[in-house]
Protein backbone atom coordinates (compact mmCIF):
# COMPACT_ATOMS: atom_id res chain seq x y z
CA UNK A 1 5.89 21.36 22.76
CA UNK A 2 8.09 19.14 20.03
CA UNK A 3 6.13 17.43 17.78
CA UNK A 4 7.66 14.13 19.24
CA UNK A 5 6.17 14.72 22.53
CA UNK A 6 2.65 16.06 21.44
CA UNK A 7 2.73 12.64 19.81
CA UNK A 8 3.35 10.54 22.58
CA UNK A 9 0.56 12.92 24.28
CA UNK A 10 -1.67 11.56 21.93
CA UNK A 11 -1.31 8.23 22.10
CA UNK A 12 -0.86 7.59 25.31
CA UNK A 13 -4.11 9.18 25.72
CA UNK A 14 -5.79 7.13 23.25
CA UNK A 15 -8.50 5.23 25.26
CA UNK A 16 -7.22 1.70 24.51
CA UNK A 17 -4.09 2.37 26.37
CA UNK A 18 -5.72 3.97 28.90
CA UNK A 19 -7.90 1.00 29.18
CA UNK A 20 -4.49 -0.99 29.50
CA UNK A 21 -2.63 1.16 32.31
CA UNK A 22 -6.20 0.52 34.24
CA UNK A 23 -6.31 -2.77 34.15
CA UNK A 24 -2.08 -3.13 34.85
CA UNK A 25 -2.77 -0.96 37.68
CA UNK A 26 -5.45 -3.07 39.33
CA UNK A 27 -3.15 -6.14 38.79
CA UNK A 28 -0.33 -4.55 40.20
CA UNK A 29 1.59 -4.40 37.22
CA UNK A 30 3.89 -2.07 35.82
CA UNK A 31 3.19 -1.88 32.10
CA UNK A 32 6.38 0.32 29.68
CA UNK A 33 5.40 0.95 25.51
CA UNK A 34 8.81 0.27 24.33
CA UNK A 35 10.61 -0.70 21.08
CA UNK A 36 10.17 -0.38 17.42
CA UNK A 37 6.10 1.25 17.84
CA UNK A 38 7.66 4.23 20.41
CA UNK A 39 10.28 5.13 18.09
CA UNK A 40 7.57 5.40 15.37
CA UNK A 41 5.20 7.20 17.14
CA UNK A 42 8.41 9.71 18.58
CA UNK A 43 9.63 9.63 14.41
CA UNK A 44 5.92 10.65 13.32
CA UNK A 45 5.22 7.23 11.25
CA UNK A 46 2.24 5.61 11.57
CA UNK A 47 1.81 2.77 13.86
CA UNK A 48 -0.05 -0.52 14.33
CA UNK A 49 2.38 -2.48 16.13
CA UNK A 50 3.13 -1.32 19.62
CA UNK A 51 5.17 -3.59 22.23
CA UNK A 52 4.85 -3.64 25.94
CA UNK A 53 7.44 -5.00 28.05
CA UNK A 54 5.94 -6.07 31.45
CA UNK A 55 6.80 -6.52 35.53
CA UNK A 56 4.85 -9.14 37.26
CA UNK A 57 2.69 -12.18 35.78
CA UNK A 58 2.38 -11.86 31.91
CA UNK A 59 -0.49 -13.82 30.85
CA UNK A 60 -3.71 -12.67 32.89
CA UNK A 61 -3.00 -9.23 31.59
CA UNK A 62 -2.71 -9.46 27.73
CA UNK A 63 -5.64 -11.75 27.97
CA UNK A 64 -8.21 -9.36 30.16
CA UNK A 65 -6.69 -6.65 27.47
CA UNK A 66 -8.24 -8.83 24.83
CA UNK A 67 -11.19 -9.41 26.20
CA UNK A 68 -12.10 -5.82 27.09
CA UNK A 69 -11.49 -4.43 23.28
CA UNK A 70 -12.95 -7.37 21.31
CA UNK A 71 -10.23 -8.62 20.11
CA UNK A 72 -8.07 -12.29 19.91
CA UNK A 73 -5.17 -13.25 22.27
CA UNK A 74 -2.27 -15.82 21.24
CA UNK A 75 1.28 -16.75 22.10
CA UNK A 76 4.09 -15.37 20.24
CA UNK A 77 6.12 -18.04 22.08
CA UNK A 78 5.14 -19.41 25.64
CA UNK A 79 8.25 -20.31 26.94
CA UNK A 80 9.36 -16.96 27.05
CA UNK A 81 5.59 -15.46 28.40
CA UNK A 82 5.55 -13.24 24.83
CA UNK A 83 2.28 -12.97 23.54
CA UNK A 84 0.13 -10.59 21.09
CA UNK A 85 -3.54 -9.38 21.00
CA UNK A 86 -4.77 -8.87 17.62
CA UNK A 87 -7.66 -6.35 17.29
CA UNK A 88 -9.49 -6.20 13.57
CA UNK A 89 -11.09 -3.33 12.43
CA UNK A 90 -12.51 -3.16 9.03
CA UNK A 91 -9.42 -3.36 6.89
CA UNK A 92 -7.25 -2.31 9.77
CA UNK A 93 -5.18 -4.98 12.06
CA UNK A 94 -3.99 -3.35 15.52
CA UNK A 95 -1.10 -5.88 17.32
CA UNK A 96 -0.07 -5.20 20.83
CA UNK A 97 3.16 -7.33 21.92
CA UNK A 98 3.39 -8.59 25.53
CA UNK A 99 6.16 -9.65 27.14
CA UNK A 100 8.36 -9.61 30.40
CA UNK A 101 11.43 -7.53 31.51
CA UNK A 102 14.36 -8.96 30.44
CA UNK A 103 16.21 -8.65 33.22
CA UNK A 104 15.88 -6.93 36.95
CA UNK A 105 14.24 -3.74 35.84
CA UNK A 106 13.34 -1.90 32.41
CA UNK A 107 17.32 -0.68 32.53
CA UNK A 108 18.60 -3.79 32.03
CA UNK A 109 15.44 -4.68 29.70
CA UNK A 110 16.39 -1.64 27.03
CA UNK A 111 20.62 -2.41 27.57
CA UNK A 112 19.88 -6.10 25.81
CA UNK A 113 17.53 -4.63 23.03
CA UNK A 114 19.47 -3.68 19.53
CA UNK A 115 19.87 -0.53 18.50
CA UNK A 116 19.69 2.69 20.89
CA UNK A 117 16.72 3.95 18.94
CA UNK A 118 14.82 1.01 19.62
CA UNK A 119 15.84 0.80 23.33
CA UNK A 120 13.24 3.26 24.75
CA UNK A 121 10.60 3.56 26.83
CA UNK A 122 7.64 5.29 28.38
CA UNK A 123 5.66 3.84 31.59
CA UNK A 124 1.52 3.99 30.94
CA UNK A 125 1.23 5.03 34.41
CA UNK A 126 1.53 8.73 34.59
CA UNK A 127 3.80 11.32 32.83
CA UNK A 128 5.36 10.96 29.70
CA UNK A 129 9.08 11.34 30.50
CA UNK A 130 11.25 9.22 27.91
CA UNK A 131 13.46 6.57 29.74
CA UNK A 132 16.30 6.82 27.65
CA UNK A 133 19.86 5.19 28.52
CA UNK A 134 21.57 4.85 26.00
CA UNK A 135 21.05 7.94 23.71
CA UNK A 136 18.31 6.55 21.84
CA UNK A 137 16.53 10.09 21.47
CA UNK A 138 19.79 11.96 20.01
CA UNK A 139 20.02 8.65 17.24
CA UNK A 140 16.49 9.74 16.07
CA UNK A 141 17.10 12.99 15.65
CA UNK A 142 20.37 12.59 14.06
CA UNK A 143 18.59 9.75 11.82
CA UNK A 144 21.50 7.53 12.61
CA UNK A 145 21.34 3.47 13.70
CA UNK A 146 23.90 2.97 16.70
CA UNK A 147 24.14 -0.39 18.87
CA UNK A 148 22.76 -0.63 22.30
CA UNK A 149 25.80 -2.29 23.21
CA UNK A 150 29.18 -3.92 21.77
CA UNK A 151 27.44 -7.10 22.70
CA UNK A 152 24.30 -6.73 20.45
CA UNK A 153 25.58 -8.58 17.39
CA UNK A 154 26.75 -11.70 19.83
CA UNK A 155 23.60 -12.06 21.20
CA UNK A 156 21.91 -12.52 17.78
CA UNK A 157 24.00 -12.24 14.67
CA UNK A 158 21.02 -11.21 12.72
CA UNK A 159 20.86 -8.14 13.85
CA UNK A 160 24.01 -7.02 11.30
CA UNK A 161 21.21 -7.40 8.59
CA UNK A 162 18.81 -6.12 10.78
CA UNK A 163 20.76 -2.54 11.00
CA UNK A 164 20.86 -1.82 6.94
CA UNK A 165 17.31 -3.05 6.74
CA UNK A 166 16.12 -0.82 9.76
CA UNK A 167 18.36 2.00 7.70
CA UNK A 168 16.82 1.03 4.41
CA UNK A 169 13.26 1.60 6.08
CA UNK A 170 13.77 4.45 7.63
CA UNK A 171 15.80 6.32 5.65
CA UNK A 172 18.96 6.23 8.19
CA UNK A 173 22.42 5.88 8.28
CA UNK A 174 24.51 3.30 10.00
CA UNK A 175 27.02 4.83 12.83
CA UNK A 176 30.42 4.72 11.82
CA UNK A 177 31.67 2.41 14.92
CA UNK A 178 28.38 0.09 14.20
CA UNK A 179 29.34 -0.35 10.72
CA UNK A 180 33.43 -1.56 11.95
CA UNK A 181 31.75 -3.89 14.68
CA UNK A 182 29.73 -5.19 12.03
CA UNK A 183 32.69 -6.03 9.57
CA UNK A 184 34.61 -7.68 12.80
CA UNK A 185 31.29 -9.81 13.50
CA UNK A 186 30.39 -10.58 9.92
CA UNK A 187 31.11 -14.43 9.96
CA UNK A 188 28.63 -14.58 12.61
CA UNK A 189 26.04 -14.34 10.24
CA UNK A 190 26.89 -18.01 8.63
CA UNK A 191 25.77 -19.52 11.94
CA UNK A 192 21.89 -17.81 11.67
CA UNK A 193 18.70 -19.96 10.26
CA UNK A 194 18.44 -19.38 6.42
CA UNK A 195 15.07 -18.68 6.85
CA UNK A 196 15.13 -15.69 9.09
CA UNK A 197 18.02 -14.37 6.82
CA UNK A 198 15.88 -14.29 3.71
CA UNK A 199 13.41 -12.25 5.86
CA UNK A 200 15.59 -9.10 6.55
CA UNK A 201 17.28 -9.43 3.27
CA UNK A 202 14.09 -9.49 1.08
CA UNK A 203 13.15 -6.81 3.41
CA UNK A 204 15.95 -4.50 2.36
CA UNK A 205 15.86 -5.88 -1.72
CA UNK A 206 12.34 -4.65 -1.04
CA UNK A 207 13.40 -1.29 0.09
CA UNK A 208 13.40 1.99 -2.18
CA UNK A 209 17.24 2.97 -2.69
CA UNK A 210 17.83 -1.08 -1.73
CA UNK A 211 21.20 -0.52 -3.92
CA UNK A 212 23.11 1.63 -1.48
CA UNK A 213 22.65 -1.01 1.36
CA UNK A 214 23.28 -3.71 -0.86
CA UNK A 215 26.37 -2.11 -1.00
CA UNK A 216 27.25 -1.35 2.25
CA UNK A 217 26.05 -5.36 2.68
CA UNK A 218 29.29 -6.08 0.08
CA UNK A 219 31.83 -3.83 2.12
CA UNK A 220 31.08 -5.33 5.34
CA UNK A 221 31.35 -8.59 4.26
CA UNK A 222 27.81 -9.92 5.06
CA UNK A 223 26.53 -10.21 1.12
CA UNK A 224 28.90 -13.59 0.84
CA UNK A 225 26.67 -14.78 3.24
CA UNK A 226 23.55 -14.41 1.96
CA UNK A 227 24.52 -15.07 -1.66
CA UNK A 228 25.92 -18.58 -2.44
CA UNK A 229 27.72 -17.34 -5.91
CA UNK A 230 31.07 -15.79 -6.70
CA UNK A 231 30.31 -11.70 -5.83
CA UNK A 232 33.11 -10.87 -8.58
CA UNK A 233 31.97 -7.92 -11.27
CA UNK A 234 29.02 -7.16 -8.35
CA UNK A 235 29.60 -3.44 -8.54
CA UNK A 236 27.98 -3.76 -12.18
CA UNK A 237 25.30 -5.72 -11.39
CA UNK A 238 24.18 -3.12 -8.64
CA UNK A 239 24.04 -0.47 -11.01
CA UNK A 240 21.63 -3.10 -12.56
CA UNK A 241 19.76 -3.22 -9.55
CA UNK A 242 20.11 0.99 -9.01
CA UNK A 243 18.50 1.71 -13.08
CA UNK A 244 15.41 -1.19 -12.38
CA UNK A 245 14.53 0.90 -9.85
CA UNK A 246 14.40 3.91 -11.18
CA UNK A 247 12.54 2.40 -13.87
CA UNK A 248 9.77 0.57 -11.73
CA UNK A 249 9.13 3.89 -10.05
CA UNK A 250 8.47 5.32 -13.32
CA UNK A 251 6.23 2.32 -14.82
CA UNK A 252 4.59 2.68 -11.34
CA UNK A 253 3.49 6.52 -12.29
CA UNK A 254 2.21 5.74 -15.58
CA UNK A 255 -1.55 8.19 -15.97
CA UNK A 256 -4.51 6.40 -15.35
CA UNK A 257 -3.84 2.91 -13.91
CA UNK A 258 -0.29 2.95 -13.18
CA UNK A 259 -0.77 2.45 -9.57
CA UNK A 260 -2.37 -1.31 -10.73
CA UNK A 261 1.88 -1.53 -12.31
CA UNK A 262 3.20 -0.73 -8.96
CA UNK A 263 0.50 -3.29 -6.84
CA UNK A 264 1.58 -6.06 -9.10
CA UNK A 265 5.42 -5.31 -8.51
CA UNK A 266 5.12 -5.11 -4.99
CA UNK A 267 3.01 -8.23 -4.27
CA UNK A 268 4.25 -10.97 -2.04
CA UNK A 269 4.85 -14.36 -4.24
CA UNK A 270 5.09 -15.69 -0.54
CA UNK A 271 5.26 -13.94 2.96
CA UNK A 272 7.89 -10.81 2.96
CA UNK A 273 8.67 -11.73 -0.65
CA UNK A 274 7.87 -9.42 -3.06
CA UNK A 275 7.49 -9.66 -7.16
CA UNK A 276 10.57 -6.81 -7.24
CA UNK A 277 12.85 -8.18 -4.71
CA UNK A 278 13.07 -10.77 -7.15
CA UNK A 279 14.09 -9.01 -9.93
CA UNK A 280 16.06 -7.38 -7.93
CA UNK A 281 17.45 -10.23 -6.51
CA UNK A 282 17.65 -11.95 -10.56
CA UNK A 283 19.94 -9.01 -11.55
CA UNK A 284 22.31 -10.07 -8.93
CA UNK A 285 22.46 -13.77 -9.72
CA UNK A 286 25.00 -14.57 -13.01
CA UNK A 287 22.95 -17.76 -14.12
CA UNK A 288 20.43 -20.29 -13.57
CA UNK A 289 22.54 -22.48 -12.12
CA UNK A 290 23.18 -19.56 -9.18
CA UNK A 291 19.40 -19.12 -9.17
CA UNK A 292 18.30 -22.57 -7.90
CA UNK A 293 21.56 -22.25 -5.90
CA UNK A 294 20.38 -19.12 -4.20
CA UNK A 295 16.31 -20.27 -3.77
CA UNK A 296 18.09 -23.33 -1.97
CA UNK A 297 20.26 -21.14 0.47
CA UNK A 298 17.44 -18.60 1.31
CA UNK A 299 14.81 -21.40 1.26
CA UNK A 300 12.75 -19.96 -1.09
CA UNK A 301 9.74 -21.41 -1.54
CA UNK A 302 8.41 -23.64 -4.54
CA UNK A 303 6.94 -20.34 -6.50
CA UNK A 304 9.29 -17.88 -5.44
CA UNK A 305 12.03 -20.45 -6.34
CA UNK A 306 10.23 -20.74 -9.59
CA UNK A 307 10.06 -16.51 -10.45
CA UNK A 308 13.28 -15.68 -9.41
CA UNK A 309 14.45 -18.72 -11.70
CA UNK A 310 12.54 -17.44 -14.74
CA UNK A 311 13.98 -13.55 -14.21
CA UNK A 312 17.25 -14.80 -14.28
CA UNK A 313 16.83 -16.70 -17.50
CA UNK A 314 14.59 -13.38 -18.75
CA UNK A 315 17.71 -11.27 -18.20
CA UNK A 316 20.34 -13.59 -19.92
CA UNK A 317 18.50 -14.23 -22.83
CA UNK A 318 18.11 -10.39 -23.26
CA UNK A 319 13.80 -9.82 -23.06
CA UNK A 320 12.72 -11.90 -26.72
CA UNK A 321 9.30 -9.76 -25.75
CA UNK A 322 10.56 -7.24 -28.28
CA UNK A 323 10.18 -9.59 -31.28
CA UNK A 324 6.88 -10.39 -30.66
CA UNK A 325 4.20 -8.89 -32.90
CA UNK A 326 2.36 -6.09 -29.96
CA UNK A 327 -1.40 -7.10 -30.56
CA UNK A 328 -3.58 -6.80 -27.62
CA UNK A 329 -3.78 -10.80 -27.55
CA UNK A 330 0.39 -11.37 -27.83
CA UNK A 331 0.70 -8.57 -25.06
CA UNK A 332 -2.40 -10.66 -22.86
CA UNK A 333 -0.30 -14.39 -23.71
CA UNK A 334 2.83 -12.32 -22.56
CA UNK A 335 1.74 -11.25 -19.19
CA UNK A 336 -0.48 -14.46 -18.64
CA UNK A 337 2.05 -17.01 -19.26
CA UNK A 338 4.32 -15.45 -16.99
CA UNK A 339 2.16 -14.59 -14.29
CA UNK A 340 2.90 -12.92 -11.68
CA UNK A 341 6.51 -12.31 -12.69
CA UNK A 342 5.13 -10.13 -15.88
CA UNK A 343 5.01 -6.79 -14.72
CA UNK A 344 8.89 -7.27 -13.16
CA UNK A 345 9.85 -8.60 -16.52
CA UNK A 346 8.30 -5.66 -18.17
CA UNK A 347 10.93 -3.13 -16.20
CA UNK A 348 13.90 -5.48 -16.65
CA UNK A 349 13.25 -5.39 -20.57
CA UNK A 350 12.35 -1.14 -20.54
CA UNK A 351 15.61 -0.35 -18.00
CA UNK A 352 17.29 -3.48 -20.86
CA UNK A 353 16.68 -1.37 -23.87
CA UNK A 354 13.03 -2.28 -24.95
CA UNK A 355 12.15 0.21 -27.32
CA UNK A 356 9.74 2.89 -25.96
CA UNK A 357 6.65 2.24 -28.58
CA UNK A 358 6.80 -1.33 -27.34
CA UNK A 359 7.20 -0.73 -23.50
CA UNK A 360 4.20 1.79 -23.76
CA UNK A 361 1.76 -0.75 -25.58
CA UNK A 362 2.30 -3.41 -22.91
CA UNK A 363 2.31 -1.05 -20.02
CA UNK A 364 -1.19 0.27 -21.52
CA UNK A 365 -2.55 -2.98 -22.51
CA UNK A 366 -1.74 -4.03 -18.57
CA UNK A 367 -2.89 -0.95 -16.81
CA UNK A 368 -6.48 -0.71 -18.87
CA UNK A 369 -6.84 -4.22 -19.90
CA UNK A 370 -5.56 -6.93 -18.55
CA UNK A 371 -7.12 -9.75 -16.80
CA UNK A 372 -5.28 -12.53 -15.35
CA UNK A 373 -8.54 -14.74 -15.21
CA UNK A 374 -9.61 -13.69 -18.79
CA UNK A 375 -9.90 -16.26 -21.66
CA UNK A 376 -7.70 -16.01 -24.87
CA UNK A 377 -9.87 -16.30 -27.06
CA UNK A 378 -10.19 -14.73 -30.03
CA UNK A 379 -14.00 -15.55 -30.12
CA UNK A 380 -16.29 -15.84 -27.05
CA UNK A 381 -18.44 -18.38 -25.77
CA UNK A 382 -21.36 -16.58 -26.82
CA UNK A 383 -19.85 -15.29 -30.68
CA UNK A 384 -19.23 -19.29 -30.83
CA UNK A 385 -23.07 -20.17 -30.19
CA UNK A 386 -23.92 -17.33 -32.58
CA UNK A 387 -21.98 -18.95 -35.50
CA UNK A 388 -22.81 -22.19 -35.00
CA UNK A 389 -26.60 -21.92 -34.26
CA UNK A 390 -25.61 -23.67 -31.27
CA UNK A 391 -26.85 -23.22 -27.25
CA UNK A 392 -24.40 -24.30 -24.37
CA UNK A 393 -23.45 -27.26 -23.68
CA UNK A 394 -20.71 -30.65 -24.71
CA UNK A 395 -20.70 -29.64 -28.37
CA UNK A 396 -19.51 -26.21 -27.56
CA UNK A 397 -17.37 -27.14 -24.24
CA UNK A 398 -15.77 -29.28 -27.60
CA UNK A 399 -15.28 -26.67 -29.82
CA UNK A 400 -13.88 -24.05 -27.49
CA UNK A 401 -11.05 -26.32 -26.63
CA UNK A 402 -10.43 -27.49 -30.10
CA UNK A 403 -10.04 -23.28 -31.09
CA UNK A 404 -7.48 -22.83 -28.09
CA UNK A 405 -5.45 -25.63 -28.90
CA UNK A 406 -5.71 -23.89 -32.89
CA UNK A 407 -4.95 -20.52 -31.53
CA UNK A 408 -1.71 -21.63 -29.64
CA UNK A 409 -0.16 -23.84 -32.45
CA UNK A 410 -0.50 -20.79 -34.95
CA UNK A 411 -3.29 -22.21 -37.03
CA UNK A 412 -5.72 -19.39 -36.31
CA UNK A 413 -4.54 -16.20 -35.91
CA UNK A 414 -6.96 -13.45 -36.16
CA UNK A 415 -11.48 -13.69 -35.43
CA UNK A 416 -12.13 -14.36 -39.33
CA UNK A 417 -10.11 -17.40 -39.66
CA UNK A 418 -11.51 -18.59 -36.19
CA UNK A 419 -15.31 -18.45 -37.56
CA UNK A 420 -14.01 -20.50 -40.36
CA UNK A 421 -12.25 -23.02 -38.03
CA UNK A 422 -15.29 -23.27 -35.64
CA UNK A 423 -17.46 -23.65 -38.63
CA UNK A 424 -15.09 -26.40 -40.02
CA UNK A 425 -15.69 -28.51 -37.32
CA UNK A 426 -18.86 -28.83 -37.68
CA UNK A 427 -18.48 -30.18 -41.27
CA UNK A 428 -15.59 -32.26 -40.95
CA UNK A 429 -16.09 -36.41 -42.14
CA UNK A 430 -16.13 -38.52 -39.03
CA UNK A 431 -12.38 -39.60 -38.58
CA UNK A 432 -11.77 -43.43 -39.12
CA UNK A 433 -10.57 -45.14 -36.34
């Protein structure tokens, strides 16, 4: 038996879905597991998401469903009868997609899907044959992203990005003839919601090995409609792109914390937005200008906006981070004050030329140190009582702000000249008013 099958086996047997075919099959209801969770299970990848595609009435079932498992039912839009069940467990989150045929039967349903390796299908009702009509099963094997149809890209225009993101994800290759219908339909694009374009294409900036697609975005024509800047000397900047990568990955290895390096780079400033599609994203754009330009046309939000404006400005002005004296405290003010851009900063300045004493002092200082919510201080609440002769309370709430506000203007710059500054105040002649 191929793996792909024993697979399928297995989940199909998994008592949830049996629990589904049951209750379709007292409704009268032919129930298919189709789309994006078959071809993972078929491809080996872990799944959470599976999508049903339905015959009959489209509500009752995906409700009872919920009901029977414990867990929450809404509508993914109820025009169009799609809905989801949500099912929680522990740190897990199981979603099951409901929604009608499209069309007469689950032929037509699979012809008006995208790509052939998303257009298949397996009925819960018995037997695990493949329904397959467009050569979806051959794609996987071949590890190769093919249209359904000539009319995919019409239908939704989105879809173009969709294909290099799908191929970013999955490691895949685009099929020759999808890759010339997608350079005869790229001005399509211009006519799709800015917001659902900065989904796929933070998806794919997100991606490991994003520079190849990024590339193949440029020869088909669909970058100039994404990016609202002039694309000229591009090739450069996606070598750019190509070397921060390679240099996250290895940041992201560092011994004994480095995975904290690669958490940070890959969290989401907002949803699908990540901390290194920005950078990535920064090495791309020429100037500041072009920044706020491109957070406009992607409808960035008010902190992404923000990041991807202060990576730009990071890269022209060349990373000043390697002039600055490497005590724990500068390297804590370095990665606070530009928080939560810091860690993205730190590759763009080690792939720029930082030297490699430097890079390793704030990579270690981040990885066994730092704390976001710390205070910089270079003496604690408690070493401030101890001084003083002081307990908690206005006096010290006083004094602790008067030795930040000291710290940051340069007056006090190591623990021995804060004792004396804390001790000052204490002795200082009422000021006249």
């Amino acid at each position: 038996m191929r793996a792909e099958d024993e697979a399928l086996r297995r989940l199909l047997g998994e008592d949830r879905l049996r629990l589904l075919a049951g209750i379709a099959a007292e409704m009268g209801i032919t129930a298919w597991l189709v789309g994006g969770g078959l071809r993972d299970v078929l491809l080996g990848r872990p799944s959470k998401d599976l999508d049903f595609a339905l015959t009959g009435e489209a509500e009752t079932l995906p409700r009872r469903f919920a009901e029977k498992i414990g867990g929450s039912f809404f509508w993914l839009d109820r025009e169009r009868r799609q809905s989801r069940v949500v099912k929680r467990e522990g740190e897990e989150l199981d979603t099951f997609d409901f929604a009608p045929l499209r069309g007469a039967d689950i032929g037509e349903d699979l012809a008006a899907r995208d790509f052939t390796i998303n257009s298949l299908a397996v009925t819960l009702h018995g037997g695990n044959a493949i329904i397959d009509p467009s050569g979806g099963m051959d794609d996987l094997r071949g590890r190769v992203i093919r249209v359904s149809s000539t009319s995919a890209f019409d239908a939704d225009p989105l879809r173009m990005l969709r294909a290099f993101r799908q191929a970013a994800a999955l490691g895949f290759s685009i099929h020759d003839a999808t890759l010339a219908l997608i350079r005869e339909k790229a001005h399509l694009l211009g006519g799709v919601a800015a917001e659902r374009i900065r989904s796929e294409f933070c998806l794919i900036l997100a991606a490991s090995g994003a520079t190849r697609f990024l590339r193949g975005l440029a020869e088909c024509s669909l970058l100039n409609s994404v990016l609202p800047f002039d694309l000229s000397g591009m090739e450069t900047r996606l070598g750019r792109v190509s070397s921060l990568e390679d240099v996250a990955h290895r940041l992201a290895l560092v011994p004994a914390g480095g995975e904290k390096l690669g958490e940070a780079l890959g969290r989401e400033v907002e949803c699908g937005v990540t901390v290194l599609a920005l950078a990535k994203l920064a090495l791309l754009v020429p100037d500041s200008a072009a920044a706020a330009d491109t957070a406009r046309r992607l409808r960035l939000g008010t902190v992404a906006g923000r990041v991807l404006g202060r990576l730009v400005v990071w890269e022209v002005r060349r990373y000043p981070m390697a002039a600055k004296r490497l005590t724990p405290r500068a390297c804590f003010r370095f990665f606070r004050d530009s928080e939560p851009a810091g860690p993205a900063m730190l590759a763009m300045a080690a792939d720029g030329g930082l030297p490699a004493a430097a890079c390793r002092a704030f990579v270690d200082h981040y990885v066994r140190a730092y704390d976001p919510a710390a205070q910089d201080l270079l003496l604690t609440g408690e070493e401030i009582m101890e001084v003083l002769g002081i307990g908690p309370g206005k006096a010290l709430g006083e004094i602790v702000l008067k030795l930040r506000r000291a710290e940051a203007s340069g007056e006090v710059a190591d623990s021995g000249e804060a004792r004396l500054f804390i001790k000052n105040q204490l002795t200082k002649p009422a000021e006249i008013g």
